[in-house]
N, C-alpha and C. Protein backbone atom coordinates (compact mmCIF):
# COMPACT_ATOMS: atom_id res chain seq x y z
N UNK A 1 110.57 124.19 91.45
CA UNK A 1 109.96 122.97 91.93
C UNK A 1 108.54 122.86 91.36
N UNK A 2 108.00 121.74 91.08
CA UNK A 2 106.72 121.61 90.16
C UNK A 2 105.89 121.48 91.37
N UNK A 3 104.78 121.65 91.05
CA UNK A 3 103.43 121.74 92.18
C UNK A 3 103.44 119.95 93.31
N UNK A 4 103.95 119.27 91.76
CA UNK A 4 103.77 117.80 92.18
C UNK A 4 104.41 117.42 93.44
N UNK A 5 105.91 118.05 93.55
CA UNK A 5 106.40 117.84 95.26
C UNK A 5 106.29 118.40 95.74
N UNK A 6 105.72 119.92 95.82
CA UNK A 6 105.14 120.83 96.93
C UNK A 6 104.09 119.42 98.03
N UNK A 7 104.87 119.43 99.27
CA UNK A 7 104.18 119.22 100.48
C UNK A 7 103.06 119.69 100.68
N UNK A 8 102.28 120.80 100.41
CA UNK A 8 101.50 121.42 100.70
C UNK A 8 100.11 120.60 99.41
N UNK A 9 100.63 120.49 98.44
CA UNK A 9 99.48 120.26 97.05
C UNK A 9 100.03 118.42 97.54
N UNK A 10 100.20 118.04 97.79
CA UNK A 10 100.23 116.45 98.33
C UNK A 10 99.38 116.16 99.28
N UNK A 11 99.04 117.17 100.55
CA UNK A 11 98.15 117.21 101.75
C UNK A 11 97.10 117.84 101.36
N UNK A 12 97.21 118.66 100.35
CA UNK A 12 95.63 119.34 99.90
C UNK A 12 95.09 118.10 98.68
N UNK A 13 95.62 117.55 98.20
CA UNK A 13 95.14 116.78 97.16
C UNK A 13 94.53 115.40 98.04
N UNK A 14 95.50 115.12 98.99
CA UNK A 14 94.93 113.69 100.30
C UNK A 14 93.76 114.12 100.83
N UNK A 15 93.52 114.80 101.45
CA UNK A 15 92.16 115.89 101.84
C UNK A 15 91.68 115.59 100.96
N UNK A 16 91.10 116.38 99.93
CA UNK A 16 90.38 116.28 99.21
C UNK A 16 89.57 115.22 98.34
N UNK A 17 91.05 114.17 98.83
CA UNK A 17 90.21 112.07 98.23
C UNK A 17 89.55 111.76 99.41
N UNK A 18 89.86 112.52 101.00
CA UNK A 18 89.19 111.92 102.46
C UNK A 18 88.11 112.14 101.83
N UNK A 19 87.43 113.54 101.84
CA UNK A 19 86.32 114.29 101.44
C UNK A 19 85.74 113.69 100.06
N UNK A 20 86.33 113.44 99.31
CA UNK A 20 85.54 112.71 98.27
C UNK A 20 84.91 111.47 98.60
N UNK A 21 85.64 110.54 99.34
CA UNK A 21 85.22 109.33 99.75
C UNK A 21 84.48 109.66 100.95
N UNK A 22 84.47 110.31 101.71
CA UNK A 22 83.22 110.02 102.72
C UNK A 22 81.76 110.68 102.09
N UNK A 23 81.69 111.55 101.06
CA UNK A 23 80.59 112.02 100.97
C UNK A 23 80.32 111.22 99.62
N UNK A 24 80.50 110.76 98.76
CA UNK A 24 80.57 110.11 97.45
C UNK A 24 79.00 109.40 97.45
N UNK A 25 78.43 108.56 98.15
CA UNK A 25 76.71 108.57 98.32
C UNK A 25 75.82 109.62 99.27
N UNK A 26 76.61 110.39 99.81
CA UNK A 26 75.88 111.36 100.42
C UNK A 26 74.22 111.81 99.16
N UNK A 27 72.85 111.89 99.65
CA UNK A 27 72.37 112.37 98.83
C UNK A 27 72.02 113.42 99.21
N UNK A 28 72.47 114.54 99.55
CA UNK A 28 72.40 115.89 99.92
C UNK A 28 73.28 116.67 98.74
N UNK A 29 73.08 116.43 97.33
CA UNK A 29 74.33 117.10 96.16
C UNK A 29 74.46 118.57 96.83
N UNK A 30 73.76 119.77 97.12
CA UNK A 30 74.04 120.89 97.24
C UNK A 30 75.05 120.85 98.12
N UNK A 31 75.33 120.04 99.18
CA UNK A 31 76.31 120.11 100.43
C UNK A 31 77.58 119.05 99.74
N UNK A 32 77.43 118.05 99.50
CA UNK A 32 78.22 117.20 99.03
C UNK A 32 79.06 118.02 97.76
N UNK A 33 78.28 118.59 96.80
CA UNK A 33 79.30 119.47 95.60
C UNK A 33 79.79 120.71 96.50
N UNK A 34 79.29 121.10 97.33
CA UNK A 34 79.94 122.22 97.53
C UNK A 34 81.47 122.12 98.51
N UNK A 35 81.20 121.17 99.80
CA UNK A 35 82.21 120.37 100.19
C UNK A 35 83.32 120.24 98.99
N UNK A 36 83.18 119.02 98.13
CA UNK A 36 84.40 118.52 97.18
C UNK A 36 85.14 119.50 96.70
N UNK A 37 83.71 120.42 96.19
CA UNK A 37 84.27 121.50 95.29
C UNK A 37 85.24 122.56 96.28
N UNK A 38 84.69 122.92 97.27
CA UNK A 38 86.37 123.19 98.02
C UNK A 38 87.07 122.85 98.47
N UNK A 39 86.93 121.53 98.60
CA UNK A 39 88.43 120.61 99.10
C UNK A 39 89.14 120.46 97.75
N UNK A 40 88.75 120.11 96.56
CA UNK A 40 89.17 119.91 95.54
C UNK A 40 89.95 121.12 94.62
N UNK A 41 89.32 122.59 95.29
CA UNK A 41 90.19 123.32 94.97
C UNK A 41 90.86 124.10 95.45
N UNK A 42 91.70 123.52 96.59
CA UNK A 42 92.75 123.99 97.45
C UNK A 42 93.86 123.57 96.15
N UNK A 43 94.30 121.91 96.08
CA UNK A 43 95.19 121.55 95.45
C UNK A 43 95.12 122.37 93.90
N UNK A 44 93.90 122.34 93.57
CA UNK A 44 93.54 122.95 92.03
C UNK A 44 94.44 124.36 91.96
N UNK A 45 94.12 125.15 92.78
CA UNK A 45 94.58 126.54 92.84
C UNK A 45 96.41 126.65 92.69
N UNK A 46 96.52 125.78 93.92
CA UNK A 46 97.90 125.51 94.03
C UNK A 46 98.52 124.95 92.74
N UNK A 47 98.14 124.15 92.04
CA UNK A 47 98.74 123.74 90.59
C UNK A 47 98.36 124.56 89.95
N UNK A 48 97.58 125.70 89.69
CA UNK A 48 97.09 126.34 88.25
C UNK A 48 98.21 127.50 88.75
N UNK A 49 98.52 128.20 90.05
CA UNK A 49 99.41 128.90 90.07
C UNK A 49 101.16 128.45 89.54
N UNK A 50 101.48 127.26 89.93
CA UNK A 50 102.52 126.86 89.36
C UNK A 50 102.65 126.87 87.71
N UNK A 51 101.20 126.76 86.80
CA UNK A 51 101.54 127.06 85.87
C UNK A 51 101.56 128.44 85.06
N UNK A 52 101.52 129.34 86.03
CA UNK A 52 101.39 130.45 85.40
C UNK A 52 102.58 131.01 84.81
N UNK A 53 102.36 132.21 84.10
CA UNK A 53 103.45 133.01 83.89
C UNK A 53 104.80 133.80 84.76
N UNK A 54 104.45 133.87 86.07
CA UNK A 54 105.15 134.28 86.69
C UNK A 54 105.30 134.45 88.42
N UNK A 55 105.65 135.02 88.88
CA UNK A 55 105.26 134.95 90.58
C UNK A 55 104.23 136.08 91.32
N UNK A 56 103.79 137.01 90.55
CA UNK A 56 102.56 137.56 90.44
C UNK A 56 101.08 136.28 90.99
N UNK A 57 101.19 135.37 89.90
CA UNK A 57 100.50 134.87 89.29
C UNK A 57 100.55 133.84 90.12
N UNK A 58 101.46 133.14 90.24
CA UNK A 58 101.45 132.22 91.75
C UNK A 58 101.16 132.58 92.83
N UNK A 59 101.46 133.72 93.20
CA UNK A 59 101.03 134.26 94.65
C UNK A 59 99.49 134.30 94.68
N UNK A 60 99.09 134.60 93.49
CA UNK A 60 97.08 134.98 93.55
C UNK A 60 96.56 133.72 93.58
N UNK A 61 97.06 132.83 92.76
CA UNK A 61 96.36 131.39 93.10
C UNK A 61 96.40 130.73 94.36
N UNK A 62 97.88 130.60 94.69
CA UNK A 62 97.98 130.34 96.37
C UNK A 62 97.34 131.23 96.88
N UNK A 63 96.93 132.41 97.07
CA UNK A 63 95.84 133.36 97.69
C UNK A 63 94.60 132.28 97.85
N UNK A 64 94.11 132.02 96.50
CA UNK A 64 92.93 131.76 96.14
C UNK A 64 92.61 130.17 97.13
N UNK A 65 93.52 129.34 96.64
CA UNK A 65 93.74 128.36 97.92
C UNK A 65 93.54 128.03 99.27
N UNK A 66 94.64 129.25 99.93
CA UNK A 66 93.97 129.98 101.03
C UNK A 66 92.53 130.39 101.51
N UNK A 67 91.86 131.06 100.50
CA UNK A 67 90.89 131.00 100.55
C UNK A 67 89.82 130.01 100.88
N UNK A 68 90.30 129.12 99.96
CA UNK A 68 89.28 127.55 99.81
C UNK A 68 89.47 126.88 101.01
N UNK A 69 90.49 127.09 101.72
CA UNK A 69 90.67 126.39 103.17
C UNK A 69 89.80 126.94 103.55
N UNK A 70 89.10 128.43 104.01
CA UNK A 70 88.67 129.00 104.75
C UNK A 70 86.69 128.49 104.79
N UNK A 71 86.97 128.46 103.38
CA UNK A 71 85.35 127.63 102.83
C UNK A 71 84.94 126.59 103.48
N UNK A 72 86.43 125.82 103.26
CA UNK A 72 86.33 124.32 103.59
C UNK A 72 86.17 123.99 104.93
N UNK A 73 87.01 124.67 105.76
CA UNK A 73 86.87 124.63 107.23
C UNK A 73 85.21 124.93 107.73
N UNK A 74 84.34 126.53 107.00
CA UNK A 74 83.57 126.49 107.02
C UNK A 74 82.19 125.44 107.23
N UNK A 75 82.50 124.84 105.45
CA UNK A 75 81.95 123.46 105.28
C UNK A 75 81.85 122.02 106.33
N UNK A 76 83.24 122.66 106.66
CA UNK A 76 83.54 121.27 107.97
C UNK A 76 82.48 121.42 109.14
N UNK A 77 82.57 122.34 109.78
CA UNK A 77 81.93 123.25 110.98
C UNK A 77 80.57 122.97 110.84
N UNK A 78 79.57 123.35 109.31
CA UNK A 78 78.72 123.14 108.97
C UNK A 78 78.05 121.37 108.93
N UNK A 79 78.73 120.87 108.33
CA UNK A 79 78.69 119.64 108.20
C UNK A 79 78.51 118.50 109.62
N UNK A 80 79.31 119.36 110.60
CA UNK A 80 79.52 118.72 112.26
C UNK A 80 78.13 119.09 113.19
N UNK A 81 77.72 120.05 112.74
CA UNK A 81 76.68 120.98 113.32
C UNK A 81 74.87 119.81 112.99
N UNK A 82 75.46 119.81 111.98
CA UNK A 82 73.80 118.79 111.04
C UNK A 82 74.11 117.46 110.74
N UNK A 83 75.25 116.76 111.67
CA UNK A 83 75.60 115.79 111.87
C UNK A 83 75.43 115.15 110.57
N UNK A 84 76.06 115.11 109.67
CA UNK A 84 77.06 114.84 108.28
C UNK A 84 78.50 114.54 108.45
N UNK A 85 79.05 115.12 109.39
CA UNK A 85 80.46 114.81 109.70
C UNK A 85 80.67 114.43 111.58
N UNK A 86 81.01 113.12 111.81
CA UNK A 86 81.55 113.12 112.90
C UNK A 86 82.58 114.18 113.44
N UNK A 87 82.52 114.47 114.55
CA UNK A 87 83.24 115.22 115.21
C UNK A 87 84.87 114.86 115.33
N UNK A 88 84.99 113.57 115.59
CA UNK A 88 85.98 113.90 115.39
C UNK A 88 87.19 113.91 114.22
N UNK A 89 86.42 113.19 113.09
CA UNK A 89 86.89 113.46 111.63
C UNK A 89 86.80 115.25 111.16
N UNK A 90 85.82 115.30 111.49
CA UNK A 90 85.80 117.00 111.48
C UNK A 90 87.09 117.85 111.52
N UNK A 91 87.07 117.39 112.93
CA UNK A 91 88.20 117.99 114.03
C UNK A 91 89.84 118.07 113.23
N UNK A 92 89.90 116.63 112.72
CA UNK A 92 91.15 116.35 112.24
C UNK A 92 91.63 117.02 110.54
N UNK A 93 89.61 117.42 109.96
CA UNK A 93 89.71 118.25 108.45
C UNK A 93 90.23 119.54 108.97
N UNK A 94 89.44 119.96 109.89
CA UNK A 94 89.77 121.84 110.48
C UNK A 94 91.20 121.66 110.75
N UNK A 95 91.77 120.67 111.95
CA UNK A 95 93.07 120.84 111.35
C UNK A 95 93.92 120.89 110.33
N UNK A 96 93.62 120.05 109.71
CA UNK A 96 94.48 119.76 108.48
C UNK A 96 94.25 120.87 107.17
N UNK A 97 92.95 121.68 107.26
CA UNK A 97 92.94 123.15 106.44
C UNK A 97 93.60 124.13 107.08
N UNK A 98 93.58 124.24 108.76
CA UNK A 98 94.22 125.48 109.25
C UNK A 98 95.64 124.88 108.59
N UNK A 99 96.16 123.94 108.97
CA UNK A 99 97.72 123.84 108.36
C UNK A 99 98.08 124.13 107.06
N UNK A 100 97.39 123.63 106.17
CA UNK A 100 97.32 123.85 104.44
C UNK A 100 97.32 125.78 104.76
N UNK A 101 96.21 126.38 105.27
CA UNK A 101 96.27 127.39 105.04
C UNK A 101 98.29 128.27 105.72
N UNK A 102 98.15 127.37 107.04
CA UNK A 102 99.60 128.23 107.09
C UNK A 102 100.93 128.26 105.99
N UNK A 103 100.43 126.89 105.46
CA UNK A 103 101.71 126.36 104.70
C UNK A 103 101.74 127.01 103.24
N UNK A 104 100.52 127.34 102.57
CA UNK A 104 100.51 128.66 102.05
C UNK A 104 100.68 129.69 101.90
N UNK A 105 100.96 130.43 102.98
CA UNK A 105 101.12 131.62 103.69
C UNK A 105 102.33 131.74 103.56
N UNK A 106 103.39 130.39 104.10
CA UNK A 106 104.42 130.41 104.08
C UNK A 106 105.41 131.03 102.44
N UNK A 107 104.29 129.78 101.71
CA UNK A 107 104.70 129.66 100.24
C UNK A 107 104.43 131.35 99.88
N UNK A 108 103.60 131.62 99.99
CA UNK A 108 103.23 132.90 99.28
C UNK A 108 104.32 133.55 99.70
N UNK A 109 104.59 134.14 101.05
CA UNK A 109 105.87 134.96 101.52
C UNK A 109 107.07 134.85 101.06
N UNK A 110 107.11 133.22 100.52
CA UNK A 110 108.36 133.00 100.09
C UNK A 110 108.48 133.86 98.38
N UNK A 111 107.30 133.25 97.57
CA UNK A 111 107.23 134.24 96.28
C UNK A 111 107.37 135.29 96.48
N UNK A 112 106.88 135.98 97.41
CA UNK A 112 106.64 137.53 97.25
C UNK A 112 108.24 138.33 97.65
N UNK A 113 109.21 137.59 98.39
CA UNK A 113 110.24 137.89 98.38
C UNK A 113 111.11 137.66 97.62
N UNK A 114 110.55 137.19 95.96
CA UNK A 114 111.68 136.59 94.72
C UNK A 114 111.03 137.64 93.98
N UNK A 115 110.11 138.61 94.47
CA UNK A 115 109.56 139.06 93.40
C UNK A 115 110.55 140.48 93.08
């Protein structure tokens, strides 16, 4: 299956246009690039693993993904705190990374048992 109908890189890539479009005149660049830049590379990770060589290689990128949720949620938290992000848009990003991150988790387990 190509990255393109993975469920998971469809909801990380939607995320990541929310987050582009609400901060897009933000003039705070250090918070605003750092935001995009990990919403933007949840889906990133997730496609560069699909093109790899093998299921090694997919599993570390979806790792890496995983990861970027964890940033991002961060970012969110941060962002709610110094009132940059309404609360309850917030609320609905932290969800929507904890899920990306499970749905990863999932994916990964699934590679790691073809391996």
């Amino acid at each position: 299956m190509r990255f393109e109908e993975l469920e998971v890189w469809k909801r990380a890539a939607r995320l990541s246009v929310c987050i582009y479009q609400t901060f897009r005149e933000s003039r705070d660049f250090g918070f605003r690039d750092q935001i995009t830049r990990s919403s933007l590379s949840i889906a990133s990770n997730i496609a560069e693993g699909d093109e790899g060589v093998g299921e090694k290689d997919r599993i570390r990128f979806l790792n890496y993904a995983k990861g970027s949720c964890g940033e991002l949620r961060t970012q969110i938290y941060i962002g709610m705190q110094i009132g940059y992000i309404e609360r309850h848009t917030g609320s609905q990003w932290v969800e929507e990374a904890h899920e990306l991150s499970r749905m990863l988790y999932g994916l990964m387990k699934h590679f790691r048992g073809r391996q």
